[in-house]
C-alpha atoms as a PDB file:
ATOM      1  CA  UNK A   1      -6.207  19.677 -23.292  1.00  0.00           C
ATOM      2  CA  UNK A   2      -5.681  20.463 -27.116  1.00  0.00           C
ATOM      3  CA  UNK A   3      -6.357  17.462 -29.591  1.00  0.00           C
ATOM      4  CA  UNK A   4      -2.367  17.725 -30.429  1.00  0.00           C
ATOM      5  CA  UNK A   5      -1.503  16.871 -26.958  1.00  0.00           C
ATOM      6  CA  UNK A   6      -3.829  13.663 -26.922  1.00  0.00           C
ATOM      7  CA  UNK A   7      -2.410  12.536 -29.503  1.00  0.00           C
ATOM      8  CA  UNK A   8       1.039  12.978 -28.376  1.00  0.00           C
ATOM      9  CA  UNK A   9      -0.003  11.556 -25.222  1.00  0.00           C
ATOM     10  CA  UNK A  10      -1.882   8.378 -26.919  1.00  0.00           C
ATOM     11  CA  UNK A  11       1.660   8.004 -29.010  1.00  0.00           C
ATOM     12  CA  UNK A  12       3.577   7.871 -25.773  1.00  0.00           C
ATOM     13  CA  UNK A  13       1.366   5.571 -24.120  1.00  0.00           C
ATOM     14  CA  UNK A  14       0.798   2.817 -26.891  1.00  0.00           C
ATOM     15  CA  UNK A  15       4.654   3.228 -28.189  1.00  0.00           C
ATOM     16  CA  UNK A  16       3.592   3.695 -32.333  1.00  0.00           C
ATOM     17  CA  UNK A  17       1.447   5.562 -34.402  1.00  0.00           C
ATOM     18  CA  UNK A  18       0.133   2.615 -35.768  1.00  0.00           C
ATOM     19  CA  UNK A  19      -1.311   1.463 -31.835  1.00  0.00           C
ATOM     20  CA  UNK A  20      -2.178   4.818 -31.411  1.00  0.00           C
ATOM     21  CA  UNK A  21      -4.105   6.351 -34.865  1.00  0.00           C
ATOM     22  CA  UNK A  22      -6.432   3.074 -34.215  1.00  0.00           C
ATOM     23  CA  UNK A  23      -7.176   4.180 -30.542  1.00  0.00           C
ATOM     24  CA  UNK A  24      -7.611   7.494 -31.639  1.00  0.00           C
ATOM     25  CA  UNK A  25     -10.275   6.366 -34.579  1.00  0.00           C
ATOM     26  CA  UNK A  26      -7.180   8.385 -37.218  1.00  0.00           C
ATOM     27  CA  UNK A  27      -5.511   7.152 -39.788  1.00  0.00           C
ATOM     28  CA  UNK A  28      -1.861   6.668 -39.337  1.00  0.00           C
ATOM     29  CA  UNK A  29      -0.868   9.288 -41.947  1.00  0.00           C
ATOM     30  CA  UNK A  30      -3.214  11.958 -40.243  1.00  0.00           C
ATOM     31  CA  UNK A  31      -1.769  11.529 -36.726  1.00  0.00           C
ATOM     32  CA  UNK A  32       1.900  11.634 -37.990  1.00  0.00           C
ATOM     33  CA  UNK A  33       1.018  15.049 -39.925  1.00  0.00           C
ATOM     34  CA  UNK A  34      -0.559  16.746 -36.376  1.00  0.00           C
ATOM     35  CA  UNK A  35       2.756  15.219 -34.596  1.00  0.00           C
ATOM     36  CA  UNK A  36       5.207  16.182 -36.787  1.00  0.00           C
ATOM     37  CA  UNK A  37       3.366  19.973 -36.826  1.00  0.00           C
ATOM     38  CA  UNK A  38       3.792  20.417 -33.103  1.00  0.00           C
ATOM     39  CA  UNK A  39       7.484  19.376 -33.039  1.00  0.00           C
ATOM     40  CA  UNK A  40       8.165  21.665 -36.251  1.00  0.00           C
ATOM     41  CA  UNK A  41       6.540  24.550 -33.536  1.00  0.00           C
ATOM     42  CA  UNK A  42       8.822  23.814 -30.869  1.00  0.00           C
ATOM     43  CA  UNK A  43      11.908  22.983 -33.344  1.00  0.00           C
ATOM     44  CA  UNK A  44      12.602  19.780 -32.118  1.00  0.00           C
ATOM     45  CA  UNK A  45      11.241  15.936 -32.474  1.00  0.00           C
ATOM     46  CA  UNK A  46       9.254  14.662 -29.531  1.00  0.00           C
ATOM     47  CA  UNK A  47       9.641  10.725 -30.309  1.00  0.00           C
ATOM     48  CA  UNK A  48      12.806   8.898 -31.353  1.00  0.00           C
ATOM     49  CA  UNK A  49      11.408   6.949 -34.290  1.00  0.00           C
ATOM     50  CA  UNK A  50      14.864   4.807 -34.514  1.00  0.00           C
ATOM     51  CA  UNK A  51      13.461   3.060 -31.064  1.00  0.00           C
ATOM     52  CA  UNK A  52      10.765   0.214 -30.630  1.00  0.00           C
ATOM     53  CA  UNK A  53       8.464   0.765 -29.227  1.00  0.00           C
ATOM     54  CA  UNK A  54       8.849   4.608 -29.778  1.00  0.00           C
ATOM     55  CA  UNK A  55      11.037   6.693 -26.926  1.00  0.00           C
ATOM     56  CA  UNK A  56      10.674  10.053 -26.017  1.00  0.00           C
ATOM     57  CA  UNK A  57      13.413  12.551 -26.626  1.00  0.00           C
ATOM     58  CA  UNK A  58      14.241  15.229 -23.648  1.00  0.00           C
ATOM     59  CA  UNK A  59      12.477  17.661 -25.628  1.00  0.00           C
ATOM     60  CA  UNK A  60       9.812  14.982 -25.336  1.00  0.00           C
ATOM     61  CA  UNK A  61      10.023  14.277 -21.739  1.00  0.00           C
ATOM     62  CA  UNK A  62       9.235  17.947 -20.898  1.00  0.00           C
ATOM     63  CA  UNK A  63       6.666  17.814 -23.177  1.00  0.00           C
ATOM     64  CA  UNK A  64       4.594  14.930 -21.308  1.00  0.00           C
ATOM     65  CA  UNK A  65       5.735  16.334 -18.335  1.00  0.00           C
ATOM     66  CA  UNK A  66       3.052  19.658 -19.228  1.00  0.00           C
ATOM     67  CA  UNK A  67       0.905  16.754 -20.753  1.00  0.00           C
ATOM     68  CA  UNK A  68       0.862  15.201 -17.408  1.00  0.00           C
ATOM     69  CA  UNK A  69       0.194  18.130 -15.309  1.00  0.00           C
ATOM     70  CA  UNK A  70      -3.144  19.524 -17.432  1.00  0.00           C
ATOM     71  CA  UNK A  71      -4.047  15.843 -17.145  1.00  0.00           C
ATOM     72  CA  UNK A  72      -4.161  16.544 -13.170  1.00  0.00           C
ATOM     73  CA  UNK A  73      -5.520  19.817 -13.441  1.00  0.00           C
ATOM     74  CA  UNK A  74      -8.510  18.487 -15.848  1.00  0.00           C
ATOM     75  CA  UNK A  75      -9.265  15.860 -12.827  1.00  0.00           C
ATOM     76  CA  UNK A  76      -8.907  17.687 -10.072  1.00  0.00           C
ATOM     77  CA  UNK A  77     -11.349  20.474 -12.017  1.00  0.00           C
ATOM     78  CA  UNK A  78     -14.284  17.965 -12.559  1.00  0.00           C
ATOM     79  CA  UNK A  79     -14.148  16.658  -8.893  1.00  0.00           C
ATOM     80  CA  UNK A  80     -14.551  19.725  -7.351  1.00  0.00           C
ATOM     81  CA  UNK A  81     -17.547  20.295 -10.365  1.00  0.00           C
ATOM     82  CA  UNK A  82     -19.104  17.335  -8.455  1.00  0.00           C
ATOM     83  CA  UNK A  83     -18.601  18.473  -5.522  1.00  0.00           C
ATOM     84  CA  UNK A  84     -20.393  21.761  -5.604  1.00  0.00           C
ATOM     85  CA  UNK A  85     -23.256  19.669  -6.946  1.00  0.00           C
ATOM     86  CA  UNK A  86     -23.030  17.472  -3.988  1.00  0.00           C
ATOM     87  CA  UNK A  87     -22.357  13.889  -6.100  1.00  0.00           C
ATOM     88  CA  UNK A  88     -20.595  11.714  -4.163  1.00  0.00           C
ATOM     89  CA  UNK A  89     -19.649  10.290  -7.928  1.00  0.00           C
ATOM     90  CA  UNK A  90     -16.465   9.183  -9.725  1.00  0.00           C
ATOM     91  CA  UNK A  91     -13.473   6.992  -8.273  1.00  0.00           C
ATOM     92  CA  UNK A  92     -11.227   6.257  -5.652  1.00  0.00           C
ATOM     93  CA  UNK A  93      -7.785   4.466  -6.199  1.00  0.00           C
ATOM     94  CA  UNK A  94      -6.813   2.784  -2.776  1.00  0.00           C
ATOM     95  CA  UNK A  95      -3.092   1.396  -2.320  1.00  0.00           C
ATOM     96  CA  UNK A  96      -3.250  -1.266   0.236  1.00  0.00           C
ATOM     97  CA  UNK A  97      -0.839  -4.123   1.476  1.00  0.00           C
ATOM     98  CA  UNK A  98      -2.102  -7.455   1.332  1.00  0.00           C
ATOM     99  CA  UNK A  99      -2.021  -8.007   4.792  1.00  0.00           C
ATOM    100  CA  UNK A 100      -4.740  -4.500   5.008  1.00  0.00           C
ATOM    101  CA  UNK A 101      -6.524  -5.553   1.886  1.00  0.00           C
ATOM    102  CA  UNK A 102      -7.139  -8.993   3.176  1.00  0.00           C
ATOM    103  CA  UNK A 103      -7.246  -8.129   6.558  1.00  0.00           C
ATOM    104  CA  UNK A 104      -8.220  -4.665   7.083  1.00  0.00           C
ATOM    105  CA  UNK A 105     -10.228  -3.620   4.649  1.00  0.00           C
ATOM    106  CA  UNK A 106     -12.847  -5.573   3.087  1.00  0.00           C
ATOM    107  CA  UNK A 107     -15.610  -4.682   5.923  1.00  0.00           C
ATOM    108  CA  UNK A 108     -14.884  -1.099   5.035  1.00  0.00           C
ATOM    109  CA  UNK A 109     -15.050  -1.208   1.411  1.00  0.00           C
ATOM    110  CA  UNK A 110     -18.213  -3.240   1.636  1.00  0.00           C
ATOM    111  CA  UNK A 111     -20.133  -0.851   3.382  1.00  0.00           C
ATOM    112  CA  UNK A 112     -18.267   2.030   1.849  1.00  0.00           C
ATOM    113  CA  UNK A 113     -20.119   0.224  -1.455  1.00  0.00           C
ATOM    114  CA  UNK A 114     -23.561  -0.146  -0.447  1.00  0.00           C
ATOM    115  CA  UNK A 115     -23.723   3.972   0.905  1.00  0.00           C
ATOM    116  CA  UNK A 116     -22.020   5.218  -2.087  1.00  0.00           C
ATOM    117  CA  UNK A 117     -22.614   3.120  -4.923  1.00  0.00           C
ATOM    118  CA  UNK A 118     -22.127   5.717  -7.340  1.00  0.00           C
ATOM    119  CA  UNK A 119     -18.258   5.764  -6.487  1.00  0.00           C
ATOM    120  CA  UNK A 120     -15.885   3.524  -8.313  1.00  0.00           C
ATOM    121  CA  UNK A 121     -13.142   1.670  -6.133  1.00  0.00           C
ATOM    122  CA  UNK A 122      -9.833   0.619  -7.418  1.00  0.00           C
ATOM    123  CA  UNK A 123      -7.859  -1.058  -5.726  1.00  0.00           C
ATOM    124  CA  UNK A 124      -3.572  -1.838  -6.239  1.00  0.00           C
ATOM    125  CA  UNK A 125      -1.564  -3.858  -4.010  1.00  0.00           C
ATOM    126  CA  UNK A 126       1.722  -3.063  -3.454  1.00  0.00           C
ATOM    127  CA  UNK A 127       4.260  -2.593  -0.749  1.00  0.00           C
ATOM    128  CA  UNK A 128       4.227  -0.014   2.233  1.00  0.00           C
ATOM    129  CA  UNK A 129       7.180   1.892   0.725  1.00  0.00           C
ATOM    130  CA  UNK A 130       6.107   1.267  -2.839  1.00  0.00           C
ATOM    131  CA  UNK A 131       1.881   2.937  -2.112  1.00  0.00           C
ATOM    132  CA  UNK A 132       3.955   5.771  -0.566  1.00  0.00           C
ATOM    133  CA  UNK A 133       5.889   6.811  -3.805  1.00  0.00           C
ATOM    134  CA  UNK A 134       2.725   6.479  -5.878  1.00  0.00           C
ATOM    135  CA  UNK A 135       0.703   8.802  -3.122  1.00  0.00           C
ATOM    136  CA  UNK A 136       3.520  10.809  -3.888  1.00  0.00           C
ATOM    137  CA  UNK A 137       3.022  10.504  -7.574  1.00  0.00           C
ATOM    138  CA  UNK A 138      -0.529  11.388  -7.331  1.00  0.00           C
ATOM    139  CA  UNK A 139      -1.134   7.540  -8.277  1.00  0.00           C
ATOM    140  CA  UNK A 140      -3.390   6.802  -6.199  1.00  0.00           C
ATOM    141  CA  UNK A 141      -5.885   8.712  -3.948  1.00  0.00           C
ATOM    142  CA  UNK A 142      -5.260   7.472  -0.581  1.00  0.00           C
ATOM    143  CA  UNK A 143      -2.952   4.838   1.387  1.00  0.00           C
ATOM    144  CA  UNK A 144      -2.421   3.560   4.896  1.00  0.00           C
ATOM    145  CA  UNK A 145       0.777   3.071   6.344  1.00  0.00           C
ATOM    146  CA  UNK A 146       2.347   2.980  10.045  1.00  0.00           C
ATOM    147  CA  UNK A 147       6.227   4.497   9.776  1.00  0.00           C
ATOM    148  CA  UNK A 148       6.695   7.131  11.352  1.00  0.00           C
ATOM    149  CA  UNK A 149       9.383   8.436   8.990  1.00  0.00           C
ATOM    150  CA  UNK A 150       6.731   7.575   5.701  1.00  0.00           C
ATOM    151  CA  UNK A 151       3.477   9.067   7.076  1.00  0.00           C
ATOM    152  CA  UNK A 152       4.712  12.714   7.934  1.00  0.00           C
ATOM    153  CA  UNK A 153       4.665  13.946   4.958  1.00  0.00           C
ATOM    154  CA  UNK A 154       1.597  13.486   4.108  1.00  0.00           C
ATOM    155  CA  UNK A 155      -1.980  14.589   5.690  1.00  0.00           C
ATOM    156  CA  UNK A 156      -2.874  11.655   7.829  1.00  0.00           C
ATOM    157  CA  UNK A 157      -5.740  10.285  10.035  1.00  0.00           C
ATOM    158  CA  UNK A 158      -5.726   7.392  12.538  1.00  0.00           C
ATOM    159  CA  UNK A 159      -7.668   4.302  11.470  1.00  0.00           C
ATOM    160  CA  UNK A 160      -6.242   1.355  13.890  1.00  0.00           C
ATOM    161  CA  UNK A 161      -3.638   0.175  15.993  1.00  0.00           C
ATOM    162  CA  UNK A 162      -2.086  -3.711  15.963  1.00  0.00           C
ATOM    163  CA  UNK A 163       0.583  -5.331  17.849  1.00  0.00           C
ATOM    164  CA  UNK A 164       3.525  -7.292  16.371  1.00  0.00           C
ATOM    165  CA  UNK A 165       3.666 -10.945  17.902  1.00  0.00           C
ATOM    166  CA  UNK A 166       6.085 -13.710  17.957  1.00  0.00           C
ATOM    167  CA  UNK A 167       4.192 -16.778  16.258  1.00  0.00           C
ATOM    168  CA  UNK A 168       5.503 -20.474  16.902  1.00  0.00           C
ATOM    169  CA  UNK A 169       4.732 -23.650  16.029  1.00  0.00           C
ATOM    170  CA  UNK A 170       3.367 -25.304  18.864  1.00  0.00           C
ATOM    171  CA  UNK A 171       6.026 -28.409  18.783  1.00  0.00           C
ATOM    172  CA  UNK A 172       8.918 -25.830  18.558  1.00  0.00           C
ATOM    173  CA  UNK A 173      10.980 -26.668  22.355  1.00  0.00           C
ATOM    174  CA  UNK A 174      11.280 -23.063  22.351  1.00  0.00           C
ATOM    175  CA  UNK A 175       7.614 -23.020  23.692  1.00  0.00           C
ATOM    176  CA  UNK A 176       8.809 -25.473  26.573  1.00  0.00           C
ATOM    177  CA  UNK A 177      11.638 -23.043  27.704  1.00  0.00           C
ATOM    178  CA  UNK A 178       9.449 -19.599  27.932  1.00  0.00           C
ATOM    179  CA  UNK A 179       5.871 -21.365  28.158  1.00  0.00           C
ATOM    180  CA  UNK A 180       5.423 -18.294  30.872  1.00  0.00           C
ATOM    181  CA  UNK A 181       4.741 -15.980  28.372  1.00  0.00           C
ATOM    182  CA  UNK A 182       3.018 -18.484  25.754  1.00  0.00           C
ATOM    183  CA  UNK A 183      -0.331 -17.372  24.674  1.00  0.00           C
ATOM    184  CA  UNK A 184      -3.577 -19.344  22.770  1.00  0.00           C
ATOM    185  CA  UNK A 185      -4.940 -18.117  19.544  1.00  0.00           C
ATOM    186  CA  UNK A 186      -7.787 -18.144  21.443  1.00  0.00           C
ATOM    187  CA  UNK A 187      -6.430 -15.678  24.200  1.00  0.00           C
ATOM    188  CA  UNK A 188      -5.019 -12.863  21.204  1.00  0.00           C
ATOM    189  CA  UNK A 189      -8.638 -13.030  19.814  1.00  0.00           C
ATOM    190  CA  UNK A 190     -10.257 -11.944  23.522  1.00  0.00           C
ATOM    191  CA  UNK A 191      -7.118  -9.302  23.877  1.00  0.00           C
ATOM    192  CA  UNK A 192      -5.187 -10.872  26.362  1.00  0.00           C
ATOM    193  CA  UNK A 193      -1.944  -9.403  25.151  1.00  0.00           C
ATOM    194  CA  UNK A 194      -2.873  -6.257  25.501  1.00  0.00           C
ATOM    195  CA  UNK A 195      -3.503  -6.513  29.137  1.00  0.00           C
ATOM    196  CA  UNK A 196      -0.968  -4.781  31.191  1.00  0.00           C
ATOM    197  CA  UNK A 197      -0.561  -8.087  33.691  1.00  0.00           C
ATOM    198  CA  UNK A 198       0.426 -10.006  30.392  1.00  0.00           C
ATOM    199  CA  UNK A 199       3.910 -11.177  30.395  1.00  0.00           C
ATOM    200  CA  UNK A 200       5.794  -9.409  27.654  1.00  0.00           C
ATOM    201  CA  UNK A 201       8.647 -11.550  25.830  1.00  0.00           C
ATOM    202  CA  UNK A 202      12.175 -10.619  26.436  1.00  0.00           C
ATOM    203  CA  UNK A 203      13.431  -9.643  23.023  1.00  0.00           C
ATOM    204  CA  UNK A 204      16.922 -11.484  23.976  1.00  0.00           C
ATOM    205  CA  UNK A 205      14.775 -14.301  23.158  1.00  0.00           C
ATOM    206  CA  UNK A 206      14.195 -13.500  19.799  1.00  0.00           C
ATOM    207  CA  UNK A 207      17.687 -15.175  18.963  1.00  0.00           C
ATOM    208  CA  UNK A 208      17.057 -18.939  19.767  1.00  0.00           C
ATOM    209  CA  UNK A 209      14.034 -19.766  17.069  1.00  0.00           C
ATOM    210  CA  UNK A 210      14.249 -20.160  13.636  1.00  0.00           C
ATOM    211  CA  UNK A 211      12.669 -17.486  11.498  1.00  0.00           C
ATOM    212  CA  UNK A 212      10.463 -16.387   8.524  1.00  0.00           C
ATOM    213  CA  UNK A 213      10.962 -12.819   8.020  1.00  0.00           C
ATOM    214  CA  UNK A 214       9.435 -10.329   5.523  1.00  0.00           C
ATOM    215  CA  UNK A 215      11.710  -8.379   3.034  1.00  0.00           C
ATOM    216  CA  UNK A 216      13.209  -4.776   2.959  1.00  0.00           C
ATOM    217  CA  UNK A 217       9.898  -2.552   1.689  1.00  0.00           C
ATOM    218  CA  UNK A 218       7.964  -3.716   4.517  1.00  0.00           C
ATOM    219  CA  UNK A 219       7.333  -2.035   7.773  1.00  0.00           C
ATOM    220  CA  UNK A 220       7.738  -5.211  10.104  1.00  0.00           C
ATOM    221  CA  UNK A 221      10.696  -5.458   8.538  1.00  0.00           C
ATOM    222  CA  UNK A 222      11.937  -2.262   9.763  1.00  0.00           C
ATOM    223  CA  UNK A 223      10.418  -2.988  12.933  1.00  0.00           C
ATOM    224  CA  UNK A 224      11.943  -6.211  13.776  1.00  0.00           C
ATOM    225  CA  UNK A 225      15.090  -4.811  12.565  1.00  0.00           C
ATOM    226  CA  UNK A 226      15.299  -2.181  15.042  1.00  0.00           C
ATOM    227  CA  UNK A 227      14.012  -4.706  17.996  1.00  0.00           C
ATOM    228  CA  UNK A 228      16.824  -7.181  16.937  1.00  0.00           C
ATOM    229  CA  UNK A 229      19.355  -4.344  17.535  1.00  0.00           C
ATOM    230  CA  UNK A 230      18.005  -3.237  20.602  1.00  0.00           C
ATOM    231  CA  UNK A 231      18.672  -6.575  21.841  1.00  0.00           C
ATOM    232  CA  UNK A 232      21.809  -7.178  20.112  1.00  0.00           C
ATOM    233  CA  UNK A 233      20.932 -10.170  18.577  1.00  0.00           C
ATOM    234  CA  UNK A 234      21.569 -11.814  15.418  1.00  0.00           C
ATOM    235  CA  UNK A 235      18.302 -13.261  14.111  1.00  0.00           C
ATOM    236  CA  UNK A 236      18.304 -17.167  13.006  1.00  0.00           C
ATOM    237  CA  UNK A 237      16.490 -16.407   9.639  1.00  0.00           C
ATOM    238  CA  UNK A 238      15.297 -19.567   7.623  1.00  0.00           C
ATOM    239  CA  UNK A 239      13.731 -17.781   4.881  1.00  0.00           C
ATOM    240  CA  UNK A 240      12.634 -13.907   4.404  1.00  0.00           C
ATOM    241  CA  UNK A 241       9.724 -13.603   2.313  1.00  0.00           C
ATOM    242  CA  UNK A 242       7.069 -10.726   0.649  1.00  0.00           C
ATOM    243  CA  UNK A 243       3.813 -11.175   2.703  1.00  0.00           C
ATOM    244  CA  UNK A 244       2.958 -11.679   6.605  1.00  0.00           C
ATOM    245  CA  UNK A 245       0.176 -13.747   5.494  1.00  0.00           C
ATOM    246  CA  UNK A 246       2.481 -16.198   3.938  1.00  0.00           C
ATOM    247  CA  UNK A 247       4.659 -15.898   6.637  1.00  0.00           C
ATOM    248  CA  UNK A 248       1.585 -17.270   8.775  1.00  0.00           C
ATOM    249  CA  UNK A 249       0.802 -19.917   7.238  1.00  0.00           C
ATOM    250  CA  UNK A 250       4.280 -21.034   6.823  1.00  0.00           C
ATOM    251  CA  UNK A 251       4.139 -20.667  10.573  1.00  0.00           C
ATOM    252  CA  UNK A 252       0.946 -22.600  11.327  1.00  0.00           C
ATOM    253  CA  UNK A 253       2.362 -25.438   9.360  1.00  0.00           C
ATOM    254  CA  UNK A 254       5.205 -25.778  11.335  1.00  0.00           C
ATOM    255  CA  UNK A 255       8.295 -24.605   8.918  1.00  0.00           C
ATOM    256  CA  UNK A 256       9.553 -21.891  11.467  1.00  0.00           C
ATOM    257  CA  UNK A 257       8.710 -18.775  13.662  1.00  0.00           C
ATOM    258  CA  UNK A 258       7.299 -15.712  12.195  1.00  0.00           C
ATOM    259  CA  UNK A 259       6.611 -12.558  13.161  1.00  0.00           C
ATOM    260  CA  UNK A 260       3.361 -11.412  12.734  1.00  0.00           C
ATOM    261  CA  UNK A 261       0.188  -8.719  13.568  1.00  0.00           C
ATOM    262  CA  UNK A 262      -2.710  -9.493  16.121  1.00  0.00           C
ATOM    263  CA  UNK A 263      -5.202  -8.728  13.524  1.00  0.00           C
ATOM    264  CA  UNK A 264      -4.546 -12.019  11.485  1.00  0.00           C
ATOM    265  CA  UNK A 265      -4.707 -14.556  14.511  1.00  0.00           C
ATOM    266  CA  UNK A 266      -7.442 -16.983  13.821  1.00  0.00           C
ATOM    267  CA  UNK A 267      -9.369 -17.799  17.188  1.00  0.00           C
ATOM    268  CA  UNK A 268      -9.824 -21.966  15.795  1.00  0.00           C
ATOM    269  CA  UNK A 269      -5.887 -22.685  14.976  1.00  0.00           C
ATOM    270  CA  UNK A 270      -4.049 -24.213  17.961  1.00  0.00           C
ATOM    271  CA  UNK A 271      -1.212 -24.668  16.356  1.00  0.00           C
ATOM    272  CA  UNK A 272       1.022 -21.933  17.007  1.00  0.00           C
ATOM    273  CA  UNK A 273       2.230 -20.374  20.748  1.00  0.00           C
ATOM    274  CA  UNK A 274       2.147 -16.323  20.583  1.00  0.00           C
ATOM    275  CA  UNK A 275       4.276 -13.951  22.579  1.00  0.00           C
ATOM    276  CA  UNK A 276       4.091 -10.276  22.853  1.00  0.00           C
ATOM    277  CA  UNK A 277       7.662  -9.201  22.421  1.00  0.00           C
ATOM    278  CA  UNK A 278       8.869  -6.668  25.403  1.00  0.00           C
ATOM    279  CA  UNK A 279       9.264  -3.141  23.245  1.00  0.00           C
ATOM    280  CA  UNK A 280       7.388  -0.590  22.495  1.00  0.00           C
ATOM    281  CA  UNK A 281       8.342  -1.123  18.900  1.00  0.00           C
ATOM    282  CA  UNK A 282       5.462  -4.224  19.034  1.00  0.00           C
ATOM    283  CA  UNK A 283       2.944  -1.607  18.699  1.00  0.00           C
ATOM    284  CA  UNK A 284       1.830   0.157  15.253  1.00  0.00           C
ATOM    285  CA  UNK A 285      -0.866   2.755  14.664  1.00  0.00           C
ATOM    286  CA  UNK A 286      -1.835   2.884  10.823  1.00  0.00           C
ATOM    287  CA  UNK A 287      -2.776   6.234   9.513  1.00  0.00           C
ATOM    288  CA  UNK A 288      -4.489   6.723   6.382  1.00  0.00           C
ATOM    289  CA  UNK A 289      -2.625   9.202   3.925  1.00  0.00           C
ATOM    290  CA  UNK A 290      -3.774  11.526   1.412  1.00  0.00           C
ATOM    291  CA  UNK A 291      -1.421  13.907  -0.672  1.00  0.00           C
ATOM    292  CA  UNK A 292      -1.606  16.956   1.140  1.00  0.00           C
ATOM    293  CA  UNK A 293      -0.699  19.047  -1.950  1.00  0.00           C
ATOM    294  CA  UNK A 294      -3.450  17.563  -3.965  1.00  0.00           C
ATOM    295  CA  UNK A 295      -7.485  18.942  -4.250  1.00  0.00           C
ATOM    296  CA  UNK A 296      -9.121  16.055  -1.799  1.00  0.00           C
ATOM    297  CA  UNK A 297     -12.221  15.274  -3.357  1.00  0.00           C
ATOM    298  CA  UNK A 298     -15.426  14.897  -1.250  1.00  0.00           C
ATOM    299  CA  UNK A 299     -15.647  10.920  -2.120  1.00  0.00           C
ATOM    300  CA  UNK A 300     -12.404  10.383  -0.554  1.00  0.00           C
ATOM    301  CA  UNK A 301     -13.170  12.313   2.382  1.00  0.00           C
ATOM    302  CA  UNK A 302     -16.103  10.410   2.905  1.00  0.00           C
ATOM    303  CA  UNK A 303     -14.094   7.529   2.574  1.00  0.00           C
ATOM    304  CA  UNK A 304     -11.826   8.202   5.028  1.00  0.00           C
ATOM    305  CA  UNK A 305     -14.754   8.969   7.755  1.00  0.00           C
ATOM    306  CA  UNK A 306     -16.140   5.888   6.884  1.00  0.00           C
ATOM    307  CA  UNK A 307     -13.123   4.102   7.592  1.00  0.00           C
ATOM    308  CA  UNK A 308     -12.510   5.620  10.687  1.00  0.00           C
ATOM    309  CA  UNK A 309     -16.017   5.457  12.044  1.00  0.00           C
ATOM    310  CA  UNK A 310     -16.117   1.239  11.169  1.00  0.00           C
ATOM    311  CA  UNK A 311     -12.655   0.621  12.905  1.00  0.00           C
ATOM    312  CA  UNK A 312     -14.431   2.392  15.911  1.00  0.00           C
ATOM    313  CA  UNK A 313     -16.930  -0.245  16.172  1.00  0.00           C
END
């Protein structure tokens, strides 16, 4: 990329010259001079100066647009540089949920860690829907995600399944009425949900308890959606929130029902009842997803086989 373009590109990002010339080690003067010569080349200004901070112009916008684009092109050319000297070496930006980066993925990224040290890992936290558009974006390297609809668009890989359960507080008299299906903490840790003899919640049921339920943007949210209208109920909702985990807790300490996965069932807590709800809907697989128009550099296929190879164990 030519010095002109990072400095346009340094202007765009700190919103002045001022911000900018002092990033750049320039003086102000100096940087508005190579500026103002690129835009007299293309015969129209690149920044409207009237705005603070600065705003591009359309003539601008295409501008960063080609900016943006070498950027990729500069990346994607050193990777595959390291590759062909065999360094697993550089970074890896992971978008996870909190539920998978609490949950999920700290085992993985531990040992991930200690075999490739020499690879940087960033992590961002954001919704299902939200990781998607920045894979998309080329934002990040890699995701995980478990709708259908999301994860076909993308190259994907199995990691791990869960199962979507009813949580209750253990006081709640809906436990009394359907205590046939009722299951421990202690009996989702040893897997006895996913027996086929287990009793499997009618999800007419899922009308009578009150209920904490995540937002639009996440995938149980879809889910529970869909199960509700296979039912043809109308959900009893207390409070809708952001994060399962939350949701959990809120659960354990008695405030209302939640719907929940398998994975974040803690084997000491006897205060909740868990059901399995009766639809096939209760079970996700979670895929990892890479852009499948993007150079895939050998650290992130390594960290994708690493991945798969500890959720095997």
């Amino acid at each position: 990329m030519s010095p002109e373009m990072e400095y346009i590109y340094t202007v765009y990002q700190e919103g002045s010259f001022s911000k900018a010339a002092e990033k750049l080690y320039l003086t102000q003067p100096a940087l508005s001079i190579a500026v103002r010569k690129v835009e007299r080349s293309i015969g129209m200004p690149l920044f409207d100066r009237s705005c603070k901070p600065l705003a591009l112009t359309p003539a601008g916008e295409i501008y960063l647009e080609t900016i943006k684009k070498m950027l990729l092109l500069e990346k994607e050319q050193q990777q595959k540089l390291n590759d062909i000297q065999h360094l697993v070496t550089g970074s890896i930006r992971l978008g996870g949920t909190h539920y998978l980066n609490a949950y999920i993925l700290p085992g993985i990224l531990a040992r991930f860690s200690r075999r490739y040290p020499g690879v940087e890992l960033q992590i961002t936290e954001q919704s299902s829907y939200s990781l998607v558009q920045m894979l998309s974006a080329r934002q990040i390297d890699l995701t995980f995600n478990c709708s259908p609809t999301l994860v076909k668009d993308f190259a994907r890989y199995p990691l791990f399944e869960d199962r979507v359960l009813l949580a209750v507080p253990r006081d709640d008299p809906f436990n009394e009425k359907y205590t046939g299906f009722a299951l421990t903490a202690a009996e989702i840790r040893r897997g006895r949900h996913l027996l086929p003899d287990c009793p499997k919640l009618p999800l007419a049921a899922l009308a009578e308890p009150e209920l904490i339920l995540l937002r639009r943007g996440n995938n149980l949210y879809e889910r529970s959606s869909e199960m509700f209208a296979a039912a043809g109920v109308t959900p009893r909702i207390r409070m809708d929130l952001n994060q399962m985990v939350t949701a959990y807790h809120l659960a354990e300490a008695g405030m209302a029902a939640a719907l929940i996965s398998d994975r974040i069932v803690r084997a000491e807590s006897d205060s909740l009842r868990f059901y399995a709800p009766d639809s096939p809907l209760a079970t996700r697989v979670f895929y990892i997803l890479v852009n499948r128009d993007a150079y895939v550099p050998v650290a992130v296929r390594r960290f994708v086989e690493e991945a798969r190879d500890w959720m095997r164990r």
